[in-house]
Structure formats: C-alpha cells, structure tokens
N, C-alpha and C. Protein backbone atom coordinates (compact mmCIF):
# COMPACT_ATOMS: atom_id res chain seq x y z
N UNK A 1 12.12 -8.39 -0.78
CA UNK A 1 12.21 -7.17 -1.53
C UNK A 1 12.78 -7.44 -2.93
N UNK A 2 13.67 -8.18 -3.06
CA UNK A 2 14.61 -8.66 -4.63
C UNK A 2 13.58 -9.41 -5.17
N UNK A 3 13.04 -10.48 -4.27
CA UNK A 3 12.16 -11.06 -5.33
C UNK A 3 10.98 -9.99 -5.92
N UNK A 4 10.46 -9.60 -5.37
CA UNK A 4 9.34 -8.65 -5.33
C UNK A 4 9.79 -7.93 -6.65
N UNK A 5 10.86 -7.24 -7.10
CA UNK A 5 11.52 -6.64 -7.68
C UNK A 5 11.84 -7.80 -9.16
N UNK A 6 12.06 -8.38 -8.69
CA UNK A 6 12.20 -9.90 -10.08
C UNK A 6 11.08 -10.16 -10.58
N UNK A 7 9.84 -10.40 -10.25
CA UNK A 7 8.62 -10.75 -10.31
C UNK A 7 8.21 -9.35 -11.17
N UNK A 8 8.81 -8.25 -10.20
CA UNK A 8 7.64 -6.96 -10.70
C UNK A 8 8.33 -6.97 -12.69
N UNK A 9 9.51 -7.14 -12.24
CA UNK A 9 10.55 -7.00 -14.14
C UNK A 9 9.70 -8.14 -15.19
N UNK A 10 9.27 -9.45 -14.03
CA UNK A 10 8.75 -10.23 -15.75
C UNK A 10 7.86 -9.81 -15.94
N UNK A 11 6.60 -8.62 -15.04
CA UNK A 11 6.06 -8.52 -15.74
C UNK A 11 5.87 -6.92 -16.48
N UNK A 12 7.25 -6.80 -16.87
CA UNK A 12 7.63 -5.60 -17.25
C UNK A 12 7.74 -4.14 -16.73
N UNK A 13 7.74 -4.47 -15.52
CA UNK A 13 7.54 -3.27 -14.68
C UNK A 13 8.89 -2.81 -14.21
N UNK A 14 9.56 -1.68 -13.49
CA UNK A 14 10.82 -1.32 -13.39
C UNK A 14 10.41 -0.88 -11.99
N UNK A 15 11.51 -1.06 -11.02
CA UNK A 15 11.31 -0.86 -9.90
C UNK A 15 12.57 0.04 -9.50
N UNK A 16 12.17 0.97 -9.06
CA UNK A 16 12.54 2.32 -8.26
C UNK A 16 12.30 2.17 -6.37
N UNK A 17 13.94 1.80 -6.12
CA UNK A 17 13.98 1.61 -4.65
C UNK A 17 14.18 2.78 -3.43
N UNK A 18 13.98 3.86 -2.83
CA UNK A 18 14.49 4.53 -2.02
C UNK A 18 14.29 4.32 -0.67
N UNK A 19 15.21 5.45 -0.33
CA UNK A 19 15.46 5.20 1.37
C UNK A 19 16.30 4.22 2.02
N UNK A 20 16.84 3.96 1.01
CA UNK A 20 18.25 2.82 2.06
C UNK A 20 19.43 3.25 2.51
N UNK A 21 19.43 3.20 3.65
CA UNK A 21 20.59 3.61 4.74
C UNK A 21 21.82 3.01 3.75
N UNK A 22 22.47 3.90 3.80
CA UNK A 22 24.24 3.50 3.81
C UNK A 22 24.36 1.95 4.33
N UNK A 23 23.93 1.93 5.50
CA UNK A 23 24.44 0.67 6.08
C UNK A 23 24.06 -0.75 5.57
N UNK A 24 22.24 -0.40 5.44
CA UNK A 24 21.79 -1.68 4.69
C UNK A 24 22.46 -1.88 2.90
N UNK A 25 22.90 -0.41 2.49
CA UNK A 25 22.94 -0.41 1.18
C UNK A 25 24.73 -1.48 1.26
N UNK A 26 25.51 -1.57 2.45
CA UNK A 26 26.56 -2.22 2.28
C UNK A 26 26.47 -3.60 2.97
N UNK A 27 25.13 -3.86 3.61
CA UNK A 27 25.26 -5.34 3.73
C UNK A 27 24.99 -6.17 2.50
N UNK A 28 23.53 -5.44 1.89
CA UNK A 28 23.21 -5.50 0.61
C UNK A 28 24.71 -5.89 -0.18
N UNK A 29 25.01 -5.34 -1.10
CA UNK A 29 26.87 -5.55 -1.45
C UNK A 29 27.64 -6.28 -0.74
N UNK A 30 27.46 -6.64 0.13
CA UNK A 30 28.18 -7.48 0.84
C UNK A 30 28.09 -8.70 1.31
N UNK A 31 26.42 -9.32 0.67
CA UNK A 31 26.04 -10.41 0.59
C UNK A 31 26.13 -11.03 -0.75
N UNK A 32 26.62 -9.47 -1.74
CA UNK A 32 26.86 -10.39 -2.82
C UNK A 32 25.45 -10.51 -3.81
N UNK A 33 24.07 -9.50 -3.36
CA UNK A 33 22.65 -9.98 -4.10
C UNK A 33 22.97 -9.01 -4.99
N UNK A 34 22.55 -9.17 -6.44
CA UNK A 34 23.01 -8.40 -7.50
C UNK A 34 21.82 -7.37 -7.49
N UNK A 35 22.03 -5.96 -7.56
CA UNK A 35 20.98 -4.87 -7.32
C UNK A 35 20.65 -4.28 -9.34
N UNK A 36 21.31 -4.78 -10.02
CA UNK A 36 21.77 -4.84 -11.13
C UNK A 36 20.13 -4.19 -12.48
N UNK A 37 19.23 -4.63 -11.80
CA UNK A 37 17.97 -4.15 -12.63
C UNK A 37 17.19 -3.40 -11.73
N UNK A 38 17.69 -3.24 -10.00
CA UNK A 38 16.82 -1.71 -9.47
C UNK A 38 17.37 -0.22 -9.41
N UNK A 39 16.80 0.39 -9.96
CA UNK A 39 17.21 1.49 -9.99
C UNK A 39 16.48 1.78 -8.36
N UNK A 40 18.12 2.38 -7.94
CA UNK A 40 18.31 3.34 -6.29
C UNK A 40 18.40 4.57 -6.30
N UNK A 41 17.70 5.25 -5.84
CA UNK A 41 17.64 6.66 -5.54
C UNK A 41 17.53 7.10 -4.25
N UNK A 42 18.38 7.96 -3.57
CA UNK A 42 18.46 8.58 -2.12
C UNK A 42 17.26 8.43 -1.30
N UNK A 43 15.97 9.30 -2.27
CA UNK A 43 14.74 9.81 -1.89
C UNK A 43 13.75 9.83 -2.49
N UNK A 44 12.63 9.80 -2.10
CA UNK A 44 11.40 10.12 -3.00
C UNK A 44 11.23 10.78 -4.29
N UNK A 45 11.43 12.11 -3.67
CA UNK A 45 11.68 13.24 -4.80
C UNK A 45 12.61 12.68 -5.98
N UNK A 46 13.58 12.44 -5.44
CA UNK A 46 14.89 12.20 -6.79
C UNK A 46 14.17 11.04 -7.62
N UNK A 47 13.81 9.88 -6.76
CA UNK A 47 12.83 8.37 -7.88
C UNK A 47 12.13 9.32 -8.62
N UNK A 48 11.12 10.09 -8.19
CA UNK A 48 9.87 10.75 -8.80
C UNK A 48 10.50 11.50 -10.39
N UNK A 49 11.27 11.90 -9.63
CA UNK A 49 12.11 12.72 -10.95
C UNK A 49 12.60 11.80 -12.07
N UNK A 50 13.27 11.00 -11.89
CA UNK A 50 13.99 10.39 -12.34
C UNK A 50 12.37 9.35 -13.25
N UNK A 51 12.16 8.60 -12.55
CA UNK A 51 11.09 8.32 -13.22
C UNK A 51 10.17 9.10 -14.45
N UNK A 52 9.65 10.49 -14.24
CA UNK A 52 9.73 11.39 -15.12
C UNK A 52 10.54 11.45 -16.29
N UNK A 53 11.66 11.66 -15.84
CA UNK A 53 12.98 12.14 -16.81
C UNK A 53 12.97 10.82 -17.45
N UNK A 54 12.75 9.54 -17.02
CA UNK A 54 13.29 8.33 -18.01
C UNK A 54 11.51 7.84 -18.42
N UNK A 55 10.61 8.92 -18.33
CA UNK A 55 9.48 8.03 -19.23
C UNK A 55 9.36 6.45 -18.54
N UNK A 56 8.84 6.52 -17.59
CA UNK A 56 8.75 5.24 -16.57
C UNK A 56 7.26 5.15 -15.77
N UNK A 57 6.35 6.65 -16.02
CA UNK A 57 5.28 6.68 -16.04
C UNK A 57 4.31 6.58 -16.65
C-alpha cells in the first residue's frame, strides 16, 4: 500500500487513503512507516470532498 502510494507521488499523483480502522491506523504508527505524503480521511465522502476542496481533480 506505501509503496503503491510512493510510486503513485513520482508520478505526481496524490493519494487519498480511507477506511482505516483505528487499530490498523496504530499499528501503522507504531511500526514507525512515515504516512507523511498520504492524505487520510475517515470515509469516502470526506476524501471526495476534500479532494474537491483542494483541486486534486
């Protein structure tokens, strides 16, 4: 998924992640992988928006 997400950035693309449990979102953090260039959003709706709102379409 991170790489996928690294790959998608060189080639300028921005990646919008949702749906991650609390739980995975603290193993995630807790392994220490830097989430640092995906933008996380709760849900569908909120990415969709948000995407909108930041001109990402």
């Amino acid at each position: 998924m991170l790489d996928t997400a690294k790959g998608l950035q060189l080639l300028g693309a921005k990646t919008i992640l949702t749906g991650i449990r609390p739980s995975l979102a603290q193993t995630l953090v807790g392994l220490g992988l830097d989430l640092g260039s995906i933008i996380i959003k709760g849900t569908l709706q909120s990415a969709i928006a948000s995407a909108l709102k930041n001109d990402l379409v």
